[in-house]
N, C-alpha and C. Protein backbone atom coordinates (compact mmCIF):
# COMPACT_ATOMS: atom_id res chain seq x y z
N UNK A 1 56.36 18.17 -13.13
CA UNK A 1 56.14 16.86 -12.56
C UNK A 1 56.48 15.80 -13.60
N UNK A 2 56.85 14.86 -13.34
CA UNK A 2 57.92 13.41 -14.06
C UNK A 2 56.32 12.77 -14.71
N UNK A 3 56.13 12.16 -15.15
CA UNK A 3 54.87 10.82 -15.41
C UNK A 3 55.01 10.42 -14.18
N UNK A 4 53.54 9.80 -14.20
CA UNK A 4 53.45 8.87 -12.84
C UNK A 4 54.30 9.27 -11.73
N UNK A 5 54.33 10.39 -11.68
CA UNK A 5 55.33 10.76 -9.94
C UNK A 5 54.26 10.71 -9.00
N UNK A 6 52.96 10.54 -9.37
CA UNK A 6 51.92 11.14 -8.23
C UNK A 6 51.15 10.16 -8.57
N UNK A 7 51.31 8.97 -9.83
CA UNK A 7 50.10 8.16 -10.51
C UNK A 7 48.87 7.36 -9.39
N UNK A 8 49.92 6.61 -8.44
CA UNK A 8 48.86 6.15 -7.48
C UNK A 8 48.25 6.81 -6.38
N UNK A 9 48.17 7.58 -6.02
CA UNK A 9 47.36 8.33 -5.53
C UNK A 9 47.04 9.67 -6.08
N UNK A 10 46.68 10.21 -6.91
CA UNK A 10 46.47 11.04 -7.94
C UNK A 10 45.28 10.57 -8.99
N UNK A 11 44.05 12.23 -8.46
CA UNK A 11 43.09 11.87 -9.35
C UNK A 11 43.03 12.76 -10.38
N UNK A 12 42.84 12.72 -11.43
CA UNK A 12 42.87 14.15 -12.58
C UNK A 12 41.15 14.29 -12.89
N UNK A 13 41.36 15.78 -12.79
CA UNK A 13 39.78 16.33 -13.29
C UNK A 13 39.91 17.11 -14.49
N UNK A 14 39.02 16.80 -15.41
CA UNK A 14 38.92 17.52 -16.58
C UNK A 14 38.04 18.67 -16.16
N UNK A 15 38.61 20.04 -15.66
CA UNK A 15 38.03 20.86 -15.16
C UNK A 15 38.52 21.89 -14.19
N UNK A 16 38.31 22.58 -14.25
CA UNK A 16 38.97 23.37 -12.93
C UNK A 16 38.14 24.30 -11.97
N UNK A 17 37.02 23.93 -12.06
CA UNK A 17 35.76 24.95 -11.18
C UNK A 17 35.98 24.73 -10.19
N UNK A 18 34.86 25.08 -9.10
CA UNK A 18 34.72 24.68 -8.27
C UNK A 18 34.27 23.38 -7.58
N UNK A 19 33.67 22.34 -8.26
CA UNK A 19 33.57 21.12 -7.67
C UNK A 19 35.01 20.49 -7.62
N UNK A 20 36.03 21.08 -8.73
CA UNK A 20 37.25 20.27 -8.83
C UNK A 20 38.19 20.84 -7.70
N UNK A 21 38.04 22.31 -7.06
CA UNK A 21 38.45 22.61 -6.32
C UNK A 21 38.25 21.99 -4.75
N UNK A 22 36.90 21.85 -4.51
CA UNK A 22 36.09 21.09 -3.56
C UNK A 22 36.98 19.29 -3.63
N UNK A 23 37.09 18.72 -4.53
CA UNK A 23 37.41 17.52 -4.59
C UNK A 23 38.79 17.48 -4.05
N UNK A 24 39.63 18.55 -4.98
CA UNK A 24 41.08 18.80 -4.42
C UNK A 24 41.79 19.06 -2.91
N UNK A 25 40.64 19.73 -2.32
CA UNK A 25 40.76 19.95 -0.55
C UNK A 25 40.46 18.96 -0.29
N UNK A 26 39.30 18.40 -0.67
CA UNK A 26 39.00 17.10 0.22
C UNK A 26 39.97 15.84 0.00
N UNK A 27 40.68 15.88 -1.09
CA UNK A 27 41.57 14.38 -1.04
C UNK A 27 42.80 14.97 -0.74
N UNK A 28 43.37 16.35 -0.49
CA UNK A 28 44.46 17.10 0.64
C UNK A 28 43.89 16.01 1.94
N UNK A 29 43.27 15.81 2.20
CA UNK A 29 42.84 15.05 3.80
C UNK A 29 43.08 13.99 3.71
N UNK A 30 42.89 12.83 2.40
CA UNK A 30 42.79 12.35 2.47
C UNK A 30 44.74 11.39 1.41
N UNK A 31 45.11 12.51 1.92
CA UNK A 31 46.76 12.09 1.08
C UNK A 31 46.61 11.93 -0.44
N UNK A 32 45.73 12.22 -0.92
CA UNK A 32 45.40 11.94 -2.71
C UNK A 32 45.29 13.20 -3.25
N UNK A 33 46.32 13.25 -4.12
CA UNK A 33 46.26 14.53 -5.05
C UNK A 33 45.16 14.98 -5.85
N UNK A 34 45.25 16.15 -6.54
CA UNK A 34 43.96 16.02 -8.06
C UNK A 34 45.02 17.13 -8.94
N UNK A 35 44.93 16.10 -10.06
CA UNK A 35 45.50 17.65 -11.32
C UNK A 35 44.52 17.88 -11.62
N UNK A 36 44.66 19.30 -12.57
CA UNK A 36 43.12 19.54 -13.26
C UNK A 36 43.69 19.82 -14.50
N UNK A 37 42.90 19.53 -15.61
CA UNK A 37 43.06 20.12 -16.92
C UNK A 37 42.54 20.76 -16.85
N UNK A 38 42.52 21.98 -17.72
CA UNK A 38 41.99 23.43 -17.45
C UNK A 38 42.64 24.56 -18.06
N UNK A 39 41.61 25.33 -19.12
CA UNK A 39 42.52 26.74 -19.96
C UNK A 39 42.89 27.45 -19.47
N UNK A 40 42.53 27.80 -17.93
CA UNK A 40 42.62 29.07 -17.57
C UNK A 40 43.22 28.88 -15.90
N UNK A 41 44.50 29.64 -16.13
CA UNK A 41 45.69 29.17 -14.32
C UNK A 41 44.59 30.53 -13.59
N UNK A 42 43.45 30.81 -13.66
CA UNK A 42 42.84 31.25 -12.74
C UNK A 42 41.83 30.62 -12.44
N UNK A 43 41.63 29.69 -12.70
CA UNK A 43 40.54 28.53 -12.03
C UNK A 43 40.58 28.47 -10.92
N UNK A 44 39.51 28.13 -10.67
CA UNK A 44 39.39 27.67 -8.46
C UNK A 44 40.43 26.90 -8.13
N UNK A 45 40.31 25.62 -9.27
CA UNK A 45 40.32 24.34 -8.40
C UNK A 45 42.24 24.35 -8.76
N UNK A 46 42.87 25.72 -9.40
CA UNK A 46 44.37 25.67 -9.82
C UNK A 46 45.08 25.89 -8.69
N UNK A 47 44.34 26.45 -7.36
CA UNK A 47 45.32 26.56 -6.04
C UNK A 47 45.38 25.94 -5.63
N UNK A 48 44.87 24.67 -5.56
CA UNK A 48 44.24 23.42 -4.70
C UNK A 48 45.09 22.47 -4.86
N UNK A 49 45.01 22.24 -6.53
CA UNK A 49 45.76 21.14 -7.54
C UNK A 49 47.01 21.18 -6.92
N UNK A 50 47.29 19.50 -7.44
CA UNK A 50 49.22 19.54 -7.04
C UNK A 50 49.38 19.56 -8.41
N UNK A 51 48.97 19.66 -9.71
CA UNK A 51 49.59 19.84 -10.84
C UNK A 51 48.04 20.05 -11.61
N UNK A 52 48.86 21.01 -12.72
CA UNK A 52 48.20 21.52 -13.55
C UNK A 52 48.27 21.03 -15.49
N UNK A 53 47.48 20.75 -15.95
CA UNK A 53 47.62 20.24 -17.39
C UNK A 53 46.63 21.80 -17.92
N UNK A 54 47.26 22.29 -18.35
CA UNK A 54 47.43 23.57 -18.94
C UNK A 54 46.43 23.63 -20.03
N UNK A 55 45.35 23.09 -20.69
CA UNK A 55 44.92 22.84 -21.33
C UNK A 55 43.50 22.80 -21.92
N UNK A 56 42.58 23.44 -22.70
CA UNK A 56 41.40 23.63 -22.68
C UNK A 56 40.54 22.07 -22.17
N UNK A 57 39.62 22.20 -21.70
CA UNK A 57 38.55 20.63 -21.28
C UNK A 57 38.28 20.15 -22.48
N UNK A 58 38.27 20.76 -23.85
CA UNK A 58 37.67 20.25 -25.05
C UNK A 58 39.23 19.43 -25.97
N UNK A 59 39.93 19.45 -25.15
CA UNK A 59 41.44 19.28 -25.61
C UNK A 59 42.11 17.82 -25.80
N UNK A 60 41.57 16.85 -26.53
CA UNK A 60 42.17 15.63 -26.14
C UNK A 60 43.47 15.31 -26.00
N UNK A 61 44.17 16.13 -26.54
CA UNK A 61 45.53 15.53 -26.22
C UNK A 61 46.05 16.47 -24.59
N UNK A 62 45.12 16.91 -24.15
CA UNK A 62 45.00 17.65 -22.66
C UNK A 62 44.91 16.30 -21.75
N UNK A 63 43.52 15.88 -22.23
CA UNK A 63 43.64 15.02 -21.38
C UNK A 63 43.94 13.51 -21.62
N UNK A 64 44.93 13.31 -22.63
CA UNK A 64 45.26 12.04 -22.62
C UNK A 64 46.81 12.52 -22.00
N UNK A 65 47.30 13.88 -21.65
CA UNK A 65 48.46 14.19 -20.60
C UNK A 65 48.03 14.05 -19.49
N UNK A 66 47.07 14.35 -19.21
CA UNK A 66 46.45 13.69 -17.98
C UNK A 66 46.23 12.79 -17.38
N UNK A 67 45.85 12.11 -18.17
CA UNK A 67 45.49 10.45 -17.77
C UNK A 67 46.66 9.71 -17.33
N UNK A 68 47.96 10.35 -18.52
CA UNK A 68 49.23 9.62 -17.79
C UNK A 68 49.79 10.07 -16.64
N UNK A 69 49.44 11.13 -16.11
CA UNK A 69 49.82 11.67 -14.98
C UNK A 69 48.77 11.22 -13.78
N UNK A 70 47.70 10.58 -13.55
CA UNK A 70 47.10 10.34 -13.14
C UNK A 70 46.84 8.70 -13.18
N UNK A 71 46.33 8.40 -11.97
CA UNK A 71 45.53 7.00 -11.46
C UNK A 71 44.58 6.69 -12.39
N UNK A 72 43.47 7.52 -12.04
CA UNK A 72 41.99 7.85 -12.90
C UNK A 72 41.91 9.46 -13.28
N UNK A 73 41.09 9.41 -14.11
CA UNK A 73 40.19 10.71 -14.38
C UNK A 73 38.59 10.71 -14.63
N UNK A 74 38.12 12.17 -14.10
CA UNK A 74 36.78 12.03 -13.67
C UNK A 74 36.67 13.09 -14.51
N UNK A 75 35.78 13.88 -14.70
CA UNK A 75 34.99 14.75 -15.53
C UNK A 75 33.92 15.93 -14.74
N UNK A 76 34.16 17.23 -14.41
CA UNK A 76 33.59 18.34 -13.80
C UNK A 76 32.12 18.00 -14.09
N UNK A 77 31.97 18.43 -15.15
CA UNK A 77 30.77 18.88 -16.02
C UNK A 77 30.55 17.84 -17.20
N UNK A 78 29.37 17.75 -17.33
CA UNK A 78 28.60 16.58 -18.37
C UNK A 78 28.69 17.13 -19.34
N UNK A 79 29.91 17.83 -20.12
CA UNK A 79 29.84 18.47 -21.60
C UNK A 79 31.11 17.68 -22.01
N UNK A 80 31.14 16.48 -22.44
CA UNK A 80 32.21 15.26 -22.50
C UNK A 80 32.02 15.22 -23.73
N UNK A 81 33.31 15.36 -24.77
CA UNK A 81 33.25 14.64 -25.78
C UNK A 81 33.39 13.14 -26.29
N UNK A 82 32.61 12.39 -25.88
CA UNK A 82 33.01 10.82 -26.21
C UNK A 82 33.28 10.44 -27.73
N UNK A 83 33.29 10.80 -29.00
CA UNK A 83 34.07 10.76 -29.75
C UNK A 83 35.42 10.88 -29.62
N UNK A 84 36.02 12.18 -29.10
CA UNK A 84 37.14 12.00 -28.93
C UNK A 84 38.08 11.40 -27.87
N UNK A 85 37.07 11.11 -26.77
CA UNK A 85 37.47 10.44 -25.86
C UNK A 85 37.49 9.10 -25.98
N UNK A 86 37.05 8.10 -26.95
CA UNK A 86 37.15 7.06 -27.62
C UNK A 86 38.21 6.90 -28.17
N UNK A 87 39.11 7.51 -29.00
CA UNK A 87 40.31 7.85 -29.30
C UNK A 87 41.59 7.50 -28.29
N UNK A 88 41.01 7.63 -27.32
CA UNK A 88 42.62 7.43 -26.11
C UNK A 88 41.94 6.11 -25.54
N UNK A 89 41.27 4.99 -25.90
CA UNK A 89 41.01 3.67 -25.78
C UNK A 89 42.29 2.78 -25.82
């Protein structure tokens, strides 16, 4: 996928469980994509996704590929590094 091919309607999740999977069907309905960052292409939420950022959740430069591929980004799970997520400010 190009940058921004999907930016405005495209949400990225740092995550790939099942809530990110759940989110991903539900904005299929709603014409809005979700990438997920995520270590592992056997995640739930990796069949769902229209794109994948290949990348551990603890990974900042994961998800600052993300972010450019994406509208917004949201966060699975409350295990957030805000140090390093301060960094892509």
């Amino acid at each position: 996928m190009e940058p921004n091919e999907h930016k405005n309607r495209t949400i990225g999740v740092v995550g790939g469980g099942q809530l990110a999977q759940m989110l991903a069907i539900a904005g299929k309905k709603l014409g809005i994509g979700v990438i997920v960052q995520t270590g592992k292409r056997t995640d739930p939420a990796v069949m769902e996704a229209v794109d994948v950022v290949l990348s551990d959740i603890k990974d900042i430069s994961g998800t600052k590929q993300l972010s450019t591929l994406s509208n917004c980004v949201t966060f699975e799970n409350e295990w957030i590094d805000l140090d390093g997520l301060s960094l892509l400010e």
